[in-house]
C-alpha atoms as a PDB file:
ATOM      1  CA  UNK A   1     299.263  63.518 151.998  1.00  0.00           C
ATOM      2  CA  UNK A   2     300.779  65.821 149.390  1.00  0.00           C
ATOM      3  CA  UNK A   3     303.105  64.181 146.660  1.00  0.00           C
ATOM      4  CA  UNK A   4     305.580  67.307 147.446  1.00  0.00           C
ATOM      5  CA  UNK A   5     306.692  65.254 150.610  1.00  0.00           C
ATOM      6  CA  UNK A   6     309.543  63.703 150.803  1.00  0.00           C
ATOM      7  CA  UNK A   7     310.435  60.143 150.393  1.00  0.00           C
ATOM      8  CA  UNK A   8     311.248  60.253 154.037  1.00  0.00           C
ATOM      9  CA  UNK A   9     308.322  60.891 155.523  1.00  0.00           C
ATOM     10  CA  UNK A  10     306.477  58.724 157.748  1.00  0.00           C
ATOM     11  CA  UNK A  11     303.751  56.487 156.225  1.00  0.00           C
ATOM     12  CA  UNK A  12     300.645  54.470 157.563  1.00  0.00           C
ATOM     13  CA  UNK A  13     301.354  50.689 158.267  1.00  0.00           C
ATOM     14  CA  UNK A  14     304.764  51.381 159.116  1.00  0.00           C
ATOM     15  CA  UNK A  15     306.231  48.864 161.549  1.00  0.00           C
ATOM     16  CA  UNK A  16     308.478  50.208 164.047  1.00  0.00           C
ATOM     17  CA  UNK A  17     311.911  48.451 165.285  1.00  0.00           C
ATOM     18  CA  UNK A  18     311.671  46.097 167.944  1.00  0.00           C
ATOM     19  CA  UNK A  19     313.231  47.396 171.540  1.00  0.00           C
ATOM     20  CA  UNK A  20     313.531  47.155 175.325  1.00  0.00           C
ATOM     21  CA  UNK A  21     313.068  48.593 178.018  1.00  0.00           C
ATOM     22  CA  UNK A  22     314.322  48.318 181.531  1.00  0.00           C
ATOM     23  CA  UNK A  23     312.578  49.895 184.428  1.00  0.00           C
ATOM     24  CA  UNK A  24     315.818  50.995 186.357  1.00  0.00           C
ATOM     25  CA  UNK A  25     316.706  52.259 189.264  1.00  0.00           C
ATOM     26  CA  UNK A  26     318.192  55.061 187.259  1.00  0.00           C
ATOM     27  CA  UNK A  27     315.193  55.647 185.469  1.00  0.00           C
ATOM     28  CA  UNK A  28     313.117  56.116 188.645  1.00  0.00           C
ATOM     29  CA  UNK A  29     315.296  58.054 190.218  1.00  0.00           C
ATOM     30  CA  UNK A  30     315.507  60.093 187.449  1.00  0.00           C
ATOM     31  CA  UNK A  31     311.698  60.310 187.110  1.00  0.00           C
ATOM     32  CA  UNK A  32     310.892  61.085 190.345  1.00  0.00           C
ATOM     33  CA  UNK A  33     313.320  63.802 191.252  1.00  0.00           C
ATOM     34  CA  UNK A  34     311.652  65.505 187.536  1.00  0.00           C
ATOM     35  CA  UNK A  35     308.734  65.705 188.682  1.00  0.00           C
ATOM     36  CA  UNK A  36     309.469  66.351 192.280  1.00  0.00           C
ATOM     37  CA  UNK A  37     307.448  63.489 193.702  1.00  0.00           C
ATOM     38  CA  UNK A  38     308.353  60.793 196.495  1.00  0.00           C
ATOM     39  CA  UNK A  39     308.501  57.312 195.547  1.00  0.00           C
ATOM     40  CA  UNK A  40     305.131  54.696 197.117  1.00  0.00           C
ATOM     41  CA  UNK A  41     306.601  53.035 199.960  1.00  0.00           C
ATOM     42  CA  UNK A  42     305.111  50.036 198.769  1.00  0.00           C
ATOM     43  CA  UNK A  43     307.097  50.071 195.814  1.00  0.00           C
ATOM     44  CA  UNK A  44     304.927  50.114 192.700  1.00  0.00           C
ATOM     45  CA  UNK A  45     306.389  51.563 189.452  1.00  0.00           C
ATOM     46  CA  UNK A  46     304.467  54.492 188.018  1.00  0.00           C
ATOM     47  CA  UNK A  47     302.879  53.407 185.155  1.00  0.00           C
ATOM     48  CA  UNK A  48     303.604  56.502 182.424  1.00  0.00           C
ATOM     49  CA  UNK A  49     307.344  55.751 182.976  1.00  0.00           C
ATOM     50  CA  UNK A  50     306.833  53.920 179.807  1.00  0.00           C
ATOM     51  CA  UNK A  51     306.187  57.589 178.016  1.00  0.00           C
ATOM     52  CA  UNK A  52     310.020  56.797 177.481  1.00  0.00           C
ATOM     53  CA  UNK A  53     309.737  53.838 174.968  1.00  0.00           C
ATOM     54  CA  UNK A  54     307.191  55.231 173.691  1.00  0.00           C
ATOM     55  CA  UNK A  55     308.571  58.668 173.198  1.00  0.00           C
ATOM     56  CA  UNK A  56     311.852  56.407 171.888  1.00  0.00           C
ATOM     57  CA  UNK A  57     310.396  56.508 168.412  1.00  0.00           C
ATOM     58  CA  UNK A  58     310.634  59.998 167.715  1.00  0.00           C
ATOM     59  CA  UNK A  59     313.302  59.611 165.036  1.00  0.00           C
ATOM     60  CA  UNK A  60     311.179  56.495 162.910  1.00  0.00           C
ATOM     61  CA  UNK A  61     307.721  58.678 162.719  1.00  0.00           C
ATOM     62  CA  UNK A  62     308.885  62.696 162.815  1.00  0.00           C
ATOM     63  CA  UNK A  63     308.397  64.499 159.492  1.00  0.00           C
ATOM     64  CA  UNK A  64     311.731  66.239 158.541  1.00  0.00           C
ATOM     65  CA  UNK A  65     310.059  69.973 160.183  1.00  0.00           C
ATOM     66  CA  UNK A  66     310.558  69.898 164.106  1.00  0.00           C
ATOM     67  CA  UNK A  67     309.951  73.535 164.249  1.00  0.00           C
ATOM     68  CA  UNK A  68     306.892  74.196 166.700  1.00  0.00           C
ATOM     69  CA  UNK A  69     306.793  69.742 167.253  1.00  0.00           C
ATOM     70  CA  UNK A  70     304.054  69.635 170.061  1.00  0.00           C
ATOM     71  CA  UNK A  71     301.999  66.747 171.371  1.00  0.00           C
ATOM     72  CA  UNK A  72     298.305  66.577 170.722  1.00  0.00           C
ATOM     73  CA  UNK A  73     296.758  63.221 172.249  1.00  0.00           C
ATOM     74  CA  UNK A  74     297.438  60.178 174.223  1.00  0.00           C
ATOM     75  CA  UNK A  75     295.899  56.799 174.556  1.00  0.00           C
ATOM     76  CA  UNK A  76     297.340  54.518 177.156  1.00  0.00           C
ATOM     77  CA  UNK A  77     295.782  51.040 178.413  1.00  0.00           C
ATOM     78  CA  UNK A  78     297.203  49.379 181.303  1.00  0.00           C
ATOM     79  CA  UNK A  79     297.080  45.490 181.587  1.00  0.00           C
ATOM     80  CA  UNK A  80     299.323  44.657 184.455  1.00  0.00           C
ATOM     81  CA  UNK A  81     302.097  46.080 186.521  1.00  0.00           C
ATOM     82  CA  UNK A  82     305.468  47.396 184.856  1.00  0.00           C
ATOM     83  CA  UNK A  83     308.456  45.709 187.418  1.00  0.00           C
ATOM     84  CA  UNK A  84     311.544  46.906 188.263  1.00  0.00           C
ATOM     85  CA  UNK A  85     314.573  45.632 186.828  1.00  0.00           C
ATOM     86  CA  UNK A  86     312.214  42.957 183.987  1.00  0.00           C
ATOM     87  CA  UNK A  87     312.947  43.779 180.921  1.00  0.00           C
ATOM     88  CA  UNK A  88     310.396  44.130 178.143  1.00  0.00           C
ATOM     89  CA  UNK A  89     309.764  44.207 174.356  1.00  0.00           C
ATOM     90  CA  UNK A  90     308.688  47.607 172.730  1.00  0.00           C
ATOM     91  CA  UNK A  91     306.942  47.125 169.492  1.00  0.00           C
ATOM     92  CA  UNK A  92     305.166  50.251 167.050  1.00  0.00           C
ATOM     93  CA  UNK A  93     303.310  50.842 164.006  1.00  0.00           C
ATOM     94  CA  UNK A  94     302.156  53.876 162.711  1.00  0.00           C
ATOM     95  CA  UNK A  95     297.936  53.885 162.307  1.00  0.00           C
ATOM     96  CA  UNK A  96     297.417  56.801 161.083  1.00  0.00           C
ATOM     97  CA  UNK A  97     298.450  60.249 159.389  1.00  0.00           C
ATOM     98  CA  UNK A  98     296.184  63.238 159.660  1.00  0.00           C
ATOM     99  CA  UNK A  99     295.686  67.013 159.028  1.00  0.00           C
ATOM    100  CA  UNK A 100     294.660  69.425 161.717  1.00  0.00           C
ATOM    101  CA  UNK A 101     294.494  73.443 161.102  1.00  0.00           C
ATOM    102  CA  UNK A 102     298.472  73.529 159.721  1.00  0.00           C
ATOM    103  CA  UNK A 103     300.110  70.637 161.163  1.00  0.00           C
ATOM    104  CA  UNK A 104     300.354  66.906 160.340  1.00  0.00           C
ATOM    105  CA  UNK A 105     299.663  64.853 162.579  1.00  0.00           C
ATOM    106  CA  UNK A 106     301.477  61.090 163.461  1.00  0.00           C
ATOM    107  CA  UNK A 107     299.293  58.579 165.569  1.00  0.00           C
ATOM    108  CA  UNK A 108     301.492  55.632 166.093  1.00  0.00           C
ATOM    109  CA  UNK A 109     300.571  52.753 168.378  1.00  0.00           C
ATOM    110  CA  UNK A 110     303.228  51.307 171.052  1.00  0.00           C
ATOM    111  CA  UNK A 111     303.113  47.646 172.833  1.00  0.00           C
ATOM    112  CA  UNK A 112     304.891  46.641 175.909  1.00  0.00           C
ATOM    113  CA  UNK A 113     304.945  42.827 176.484  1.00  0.00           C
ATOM    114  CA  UNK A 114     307.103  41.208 179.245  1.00  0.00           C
ATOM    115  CA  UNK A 115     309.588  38.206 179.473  1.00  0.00           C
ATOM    116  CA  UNK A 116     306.646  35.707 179.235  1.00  0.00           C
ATOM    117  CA  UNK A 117     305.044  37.389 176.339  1.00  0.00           C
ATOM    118  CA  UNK A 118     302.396  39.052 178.211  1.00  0.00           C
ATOM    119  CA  UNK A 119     301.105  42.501 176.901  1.00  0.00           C
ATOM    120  CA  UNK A 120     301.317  44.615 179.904  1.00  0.00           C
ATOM    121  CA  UNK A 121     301.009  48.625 177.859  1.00  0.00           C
ATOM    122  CA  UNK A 122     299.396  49.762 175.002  1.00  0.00           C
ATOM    123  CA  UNK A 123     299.661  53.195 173.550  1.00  0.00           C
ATOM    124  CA  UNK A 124     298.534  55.633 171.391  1.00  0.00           C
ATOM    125  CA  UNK A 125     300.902  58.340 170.467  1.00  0.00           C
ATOM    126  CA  UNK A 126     299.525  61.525 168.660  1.00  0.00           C
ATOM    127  CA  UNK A 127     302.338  63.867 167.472  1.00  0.00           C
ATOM    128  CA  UNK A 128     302.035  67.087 165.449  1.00  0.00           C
ATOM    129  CA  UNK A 129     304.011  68.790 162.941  1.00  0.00           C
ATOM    130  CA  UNK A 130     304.064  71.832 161.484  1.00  0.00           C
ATOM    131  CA  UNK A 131     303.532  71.962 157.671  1.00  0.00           C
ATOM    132  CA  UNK A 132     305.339  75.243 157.291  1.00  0.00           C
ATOM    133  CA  UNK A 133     308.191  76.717 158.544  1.00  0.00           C
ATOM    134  CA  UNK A 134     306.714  79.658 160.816  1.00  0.00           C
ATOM    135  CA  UNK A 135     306.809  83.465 159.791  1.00  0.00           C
ATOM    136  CA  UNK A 136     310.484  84.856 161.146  1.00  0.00           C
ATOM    137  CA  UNK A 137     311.208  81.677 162.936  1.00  0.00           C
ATOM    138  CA  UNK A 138     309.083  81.782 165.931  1.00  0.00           C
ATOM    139  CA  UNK A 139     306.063  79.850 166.994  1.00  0.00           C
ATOM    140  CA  UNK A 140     303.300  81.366 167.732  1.00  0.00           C
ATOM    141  CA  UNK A 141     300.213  80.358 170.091  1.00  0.00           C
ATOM    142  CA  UNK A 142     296.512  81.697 170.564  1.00  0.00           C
ATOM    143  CA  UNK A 143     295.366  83.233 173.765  1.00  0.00           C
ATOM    144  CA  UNK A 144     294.343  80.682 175.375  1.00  0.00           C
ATOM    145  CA  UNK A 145     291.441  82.612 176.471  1.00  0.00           C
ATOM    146  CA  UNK A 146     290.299  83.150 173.265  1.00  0.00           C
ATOM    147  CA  UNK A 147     290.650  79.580 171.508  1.00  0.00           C
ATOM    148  CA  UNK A 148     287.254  78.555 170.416  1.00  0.00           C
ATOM    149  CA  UNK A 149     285.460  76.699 173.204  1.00  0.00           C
ATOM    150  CA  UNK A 150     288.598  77.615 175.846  1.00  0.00           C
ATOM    151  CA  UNK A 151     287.694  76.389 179.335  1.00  0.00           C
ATOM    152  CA  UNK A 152     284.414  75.353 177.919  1.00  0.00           C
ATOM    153  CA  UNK A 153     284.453  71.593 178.706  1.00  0.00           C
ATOM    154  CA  UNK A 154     282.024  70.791 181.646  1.00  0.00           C
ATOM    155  CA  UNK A 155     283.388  69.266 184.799  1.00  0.00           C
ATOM    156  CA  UNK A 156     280.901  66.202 185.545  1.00  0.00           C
ATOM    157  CA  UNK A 157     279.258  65.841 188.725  1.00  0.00           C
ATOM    158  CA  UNK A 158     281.122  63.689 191.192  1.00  0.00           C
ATOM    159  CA  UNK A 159     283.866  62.895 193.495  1.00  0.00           C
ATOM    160  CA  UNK A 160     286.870  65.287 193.328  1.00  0.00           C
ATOM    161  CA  UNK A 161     289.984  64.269 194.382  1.00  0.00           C
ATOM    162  CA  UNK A 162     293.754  65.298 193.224  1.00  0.00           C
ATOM    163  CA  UNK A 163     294.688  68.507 193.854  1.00  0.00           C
ATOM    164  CA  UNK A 164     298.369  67.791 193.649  1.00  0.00           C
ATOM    165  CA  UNK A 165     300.795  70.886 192.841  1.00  0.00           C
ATOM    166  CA  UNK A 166     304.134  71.395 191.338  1.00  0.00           C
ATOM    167  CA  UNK A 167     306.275  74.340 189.991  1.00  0.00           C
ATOM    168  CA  UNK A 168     308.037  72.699 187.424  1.00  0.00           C
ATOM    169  CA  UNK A 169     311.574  74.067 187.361  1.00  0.00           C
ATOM    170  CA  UNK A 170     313.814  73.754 184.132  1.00  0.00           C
ATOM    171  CA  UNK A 171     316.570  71.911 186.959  1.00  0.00           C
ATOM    172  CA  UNK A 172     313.598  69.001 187.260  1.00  0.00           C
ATOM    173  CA  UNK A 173     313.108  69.223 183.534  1.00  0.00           C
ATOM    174  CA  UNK A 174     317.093  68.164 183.434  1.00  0.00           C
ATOM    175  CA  UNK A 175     316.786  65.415 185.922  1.00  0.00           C
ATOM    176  CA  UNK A 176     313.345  63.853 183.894  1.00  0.00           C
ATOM    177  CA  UNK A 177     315.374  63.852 180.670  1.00  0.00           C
ATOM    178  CA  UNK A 178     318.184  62.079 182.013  1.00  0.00           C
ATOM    179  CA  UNK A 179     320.205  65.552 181.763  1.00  0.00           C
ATOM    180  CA  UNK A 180     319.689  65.608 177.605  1.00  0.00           C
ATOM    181  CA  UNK A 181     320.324  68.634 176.089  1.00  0.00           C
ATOM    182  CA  UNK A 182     316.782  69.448 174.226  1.00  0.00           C
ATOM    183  CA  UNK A 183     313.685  71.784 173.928  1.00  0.00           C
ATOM    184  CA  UNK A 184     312.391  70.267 177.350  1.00  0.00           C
ATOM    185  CA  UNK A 185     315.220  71.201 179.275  1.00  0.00           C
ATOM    186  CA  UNK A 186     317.607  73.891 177.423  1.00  0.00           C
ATOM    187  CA  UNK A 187     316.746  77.214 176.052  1.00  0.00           C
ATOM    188  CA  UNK A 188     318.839  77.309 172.757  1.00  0.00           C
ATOM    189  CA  UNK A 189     317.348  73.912 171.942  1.00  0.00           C
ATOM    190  CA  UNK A 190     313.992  75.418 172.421  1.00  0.00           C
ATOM    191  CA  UNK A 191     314.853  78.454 170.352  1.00  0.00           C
ATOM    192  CA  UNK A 192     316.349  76.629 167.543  1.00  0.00           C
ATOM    193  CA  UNK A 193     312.666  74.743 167.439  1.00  0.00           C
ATOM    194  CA  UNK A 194     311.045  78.229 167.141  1.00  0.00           C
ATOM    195  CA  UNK A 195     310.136  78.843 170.800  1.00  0.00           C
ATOM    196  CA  UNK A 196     310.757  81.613 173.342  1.00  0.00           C
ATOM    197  CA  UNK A 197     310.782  79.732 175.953  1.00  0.00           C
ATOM    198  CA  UNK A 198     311.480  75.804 177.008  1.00  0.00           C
ATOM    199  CA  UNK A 199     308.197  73.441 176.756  1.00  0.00           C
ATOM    200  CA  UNK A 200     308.109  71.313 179.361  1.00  0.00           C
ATOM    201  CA  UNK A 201     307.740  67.863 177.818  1.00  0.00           C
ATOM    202  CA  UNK A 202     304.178  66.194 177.737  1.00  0.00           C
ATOM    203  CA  UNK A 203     305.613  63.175 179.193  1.00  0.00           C
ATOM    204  CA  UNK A 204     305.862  65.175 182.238  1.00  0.00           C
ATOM    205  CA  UNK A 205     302.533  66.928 182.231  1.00  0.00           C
ATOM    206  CA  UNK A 206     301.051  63.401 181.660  1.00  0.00           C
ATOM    207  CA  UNK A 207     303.024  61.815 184.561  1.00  0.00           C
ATOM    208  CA  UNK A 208     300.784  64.123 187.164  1.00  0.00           C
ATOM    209  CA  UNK A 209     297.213  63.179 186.122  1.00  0.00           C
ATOM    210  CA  UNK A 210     298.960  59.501 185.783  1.00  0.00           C
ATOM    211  CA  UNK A 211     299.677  59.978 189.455  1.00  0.00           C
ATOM    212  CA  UNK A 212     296.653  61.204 190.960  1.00  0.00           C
ATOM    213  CA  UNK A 213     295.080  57.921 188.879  1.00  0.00           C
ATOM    214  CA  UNK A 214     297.371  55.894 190.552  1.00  0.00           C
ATOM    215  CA  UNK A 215     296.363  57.178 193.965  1.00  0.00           C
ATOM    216  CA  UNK A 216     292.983  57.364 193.715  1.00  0.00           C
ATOM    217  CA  UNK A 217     292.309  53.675 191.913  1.00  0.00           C
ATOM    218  CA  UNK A 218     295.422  51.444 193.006  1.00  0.00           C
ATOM    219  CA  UNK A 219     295.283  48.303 191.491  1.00  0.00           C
ATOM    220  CA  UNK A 220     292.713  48.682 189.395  1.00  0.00           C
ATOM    221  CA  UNK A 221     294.329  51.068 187.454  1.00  0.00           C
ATOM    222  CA  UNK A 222     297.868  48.893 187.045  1.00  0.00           C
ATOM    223  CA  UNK A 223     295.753  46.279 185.796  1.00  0.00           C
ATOM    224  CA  UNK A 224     292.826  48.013 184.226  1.00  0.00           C
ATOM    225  CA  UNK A 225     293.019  51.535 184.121  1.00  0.00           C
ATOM    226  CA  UNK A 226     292.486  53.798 180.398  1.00  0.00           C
ATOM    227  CA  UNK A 227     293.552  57.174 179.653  1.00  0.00           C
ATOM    228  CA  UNK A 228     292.719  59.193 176.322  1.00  0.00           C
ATOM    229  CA  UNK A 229     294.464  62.506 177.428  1.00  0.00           C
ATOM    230  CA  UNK A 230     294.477  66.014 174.679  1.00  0.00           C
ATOM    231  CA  UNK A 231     296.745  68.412 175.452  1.00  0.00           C
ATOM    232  CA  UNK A 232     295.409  71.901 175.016  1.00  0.00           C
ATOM    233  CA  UNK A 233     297.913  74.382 175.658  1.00  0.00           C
ATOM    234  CA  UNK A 234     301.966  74.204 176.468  1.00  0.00           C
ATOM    235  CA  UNK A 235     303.769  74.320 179.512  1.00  0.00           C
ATOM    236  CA  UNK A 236     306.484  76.609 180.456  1.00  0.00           C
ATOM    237  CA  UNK A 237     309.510  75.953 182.782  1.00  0.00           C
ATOM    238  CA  UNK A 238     308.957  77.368 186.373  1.00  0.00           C
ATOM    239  CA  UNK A 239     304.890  76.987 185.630  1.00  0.00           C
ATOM    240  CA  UNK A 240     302.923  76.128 188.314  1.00  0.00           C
ATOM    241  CA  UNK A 241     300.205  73.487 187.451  1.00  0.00           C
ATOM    242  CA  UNK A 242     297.326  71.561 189.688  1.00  0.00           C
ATOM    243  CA  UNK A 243     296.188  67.981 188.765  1.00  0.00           C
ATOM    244  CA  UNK A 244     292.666  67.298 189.386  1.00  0.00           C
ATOM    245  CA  UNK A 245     290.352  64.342 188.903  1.00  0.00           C
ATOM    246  CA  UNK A 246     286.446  63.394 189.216  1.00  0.00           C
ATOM    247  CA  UNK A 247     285.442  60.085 189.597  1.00  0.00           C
ATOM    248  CA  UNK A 248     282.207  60.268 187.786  1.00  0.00           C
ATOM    249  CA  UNK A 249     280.758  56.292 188.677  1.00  0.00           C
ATOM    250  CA  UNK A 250     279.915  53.586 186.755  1.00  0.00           C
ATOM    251  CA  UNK A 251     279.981  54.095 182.689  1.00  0.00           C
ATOM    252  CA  UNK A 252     277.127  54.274 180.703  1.00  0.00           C
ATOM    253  CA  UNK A 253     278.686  52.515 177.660  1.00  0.00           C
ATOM    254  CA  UNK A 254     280.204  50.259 180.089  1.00  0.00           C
ATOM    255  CA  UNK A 255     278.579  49.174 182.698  1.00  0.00           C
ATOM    256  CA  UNK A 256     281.655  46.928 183.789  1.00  0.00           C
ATOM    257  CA  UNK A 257     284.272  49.798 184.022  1.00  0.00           C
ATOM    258  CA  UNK A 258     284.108  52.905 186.064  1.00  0.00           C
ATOM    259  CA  UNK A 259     284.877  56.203 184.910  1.00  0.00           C
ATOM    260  CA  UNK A 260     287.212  59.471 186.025  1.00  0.00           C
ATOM    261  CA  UNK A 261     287.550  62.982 184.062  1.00  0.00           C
ATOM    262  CA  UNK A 262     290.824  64.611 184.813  1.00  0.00           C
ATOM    263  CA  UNK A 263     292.829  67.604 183.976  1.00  0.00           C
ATOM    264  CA  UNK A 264     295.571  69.632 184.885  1.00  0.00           C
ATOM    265  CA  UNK A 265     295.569  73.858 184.852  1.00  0.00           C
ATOM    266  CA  UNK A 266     298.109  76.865 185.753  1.00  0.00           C
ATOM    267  CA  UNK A 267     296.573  79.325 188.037  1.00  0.00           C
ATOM    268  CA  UNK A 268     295.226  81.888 185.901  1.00  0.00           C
ATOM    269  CA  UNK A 269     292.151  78.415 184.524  1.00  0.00           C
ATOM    270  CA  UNK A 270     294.330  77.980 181.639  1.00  0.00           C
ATOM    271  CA  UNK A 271     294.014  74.535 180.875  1.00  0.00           C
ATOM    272  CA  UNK A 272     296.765  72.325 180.282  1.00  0.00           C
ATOM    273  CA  UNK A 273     295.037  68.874 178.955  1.00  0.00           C
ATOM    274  CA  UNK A 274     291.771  67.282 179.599  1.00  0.00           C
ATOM    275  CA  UNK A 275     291.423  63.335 180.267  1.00  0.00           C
ATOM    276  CA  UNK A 276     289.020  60.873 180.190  1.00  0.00           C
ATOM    277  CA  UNK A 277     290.096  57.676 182.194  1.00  0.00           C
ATOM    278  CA  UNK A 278     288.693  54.887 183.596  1.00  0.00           C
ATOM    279  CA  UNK A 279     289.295  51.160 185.206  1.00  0.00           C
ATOM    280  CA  UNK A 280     287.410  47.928 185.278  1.00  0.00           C
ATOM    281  CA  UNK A 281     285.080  47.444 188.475  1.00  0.00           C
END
């Protein structure tokens, strides 16, 4: 990193401060009226609700710039259900600090462990930052039709399954964000960040593909599953998007685990992230 940062910035082998977290009936409620989803009658807790601890951190890894912030990459690793009303401890360090095109990029790893001292979440969080404050104020993006290799990934060979929908209004955007006032859910927030319009929040864009994961592997996932998840291009409010999975059979590198390649889209094939995921056999 350049010696022109300042003092403040956020530095490799940082440790994070110790939390909790309490999966609430608040929180639920509050995550599943976002994203416009019912609740599984037989009651499991949705496993990226902990994108709120780990999002938590914010403050102890951002570089001073927020203009244009934007998620880049998630790693998540499930080893056991997340109940309601336990509480757990949240623990962080930041791994790395990296340059791509002109941001800086954070990847800081998050652990969930529960009353007994069980490790029940692990996470990697990558979060980017611009390096310069952008021409006139506003963020801009690239077509993302015209993005070296856009839509260029191959969908594997396999079975589909997904195809869940949602139109996610800036009202849901409110309810997932606990009715905060910020660049996911208010438009002067957004602007003061550099952007025409509000991003919806990758938490939320990560919650569908989560949910289709859910559905398609059950326990296995809770217990076993693996996500590393890009994101490729933002979302708008009132965007429609479409989750959509493969499961592509047993892993080469793995022969124990069995793999899935998921990603969500808008309807004109822009693509919204890309996923590789998989769970234990």
């Amino acid at each position: 990193m350049s010696s022109s940062r300042p003092a403040a910035d956020p530095v490799v082998g940082k440790r994070l401060s110790e939390k909790s977290f309490v999966v609430s009936d608040t929180t639920l409620n509050d995550y599943y009226s976002g994203l416009n989803l019912q609740p599984r009658s037989s009651g499991e807790v949705p496993s990226t609700i902990a994108s709120g601890p780990d999002n938590g951190y914010f403050a102890e890894i951002a570089f001073p710039n927020h203009m244009g912030h934007l998620w880049m990459r998630q790693g998540w690793e499930c080893f056991g259900r997340l109940q309601i009303g336990e509480r757990y401890r949240v623990s962080g360090v930041i791994r790395e600090i990296y340059e791509r095109r002109d941001r800086s990029v954070v990847n800081y790893e998050v652990v969930l462990h529960d009353a007994g001292g069980q490790m029940v979440l692990r996470t990697n969080h990558h979060q980017s930052f611009l390096n310069e404050q952008p021409s006139g104020g506003e963020v801009t993006f690239r077509d993302p039709g015209k993005k070296p290799g856009a839509r260029k990934f191959v969908i594997p060979p396999g079975d589909r399954f997904g195809g869940l929908q949602a139109t996610i209004t800036l009202e849901m955007c409110g309810h997932f964000f606990h009715g905060d006032a910020n660049y996911h859910t208010d438009p002067d927030s957004s602007r003061e960040l550099g952007f025409t319009e509000v991003v919806v929040g990758g938490r939320m864009t990560m919650a569908y593909v989560a949910h289709i994961l859910e559905d398609r592997f059950g326990e296995a996932w809770w217990q076993t599953g693996k996500l590393d998840l890009k994101f490729t291009n933002p979302v708008w409010a009132n965007d429609l998007v479409t989750a959509h999975g493969v499961e592509t059979g047993v892993l080469d590198e793995d022969p124990d685990r069995i793999g899935a390649f998921v990603w969500l889209s808008k309807p004109d094939d822009t693509v919204v992230l890309i996923a590789n995921a998989s769970v234990r056999r």
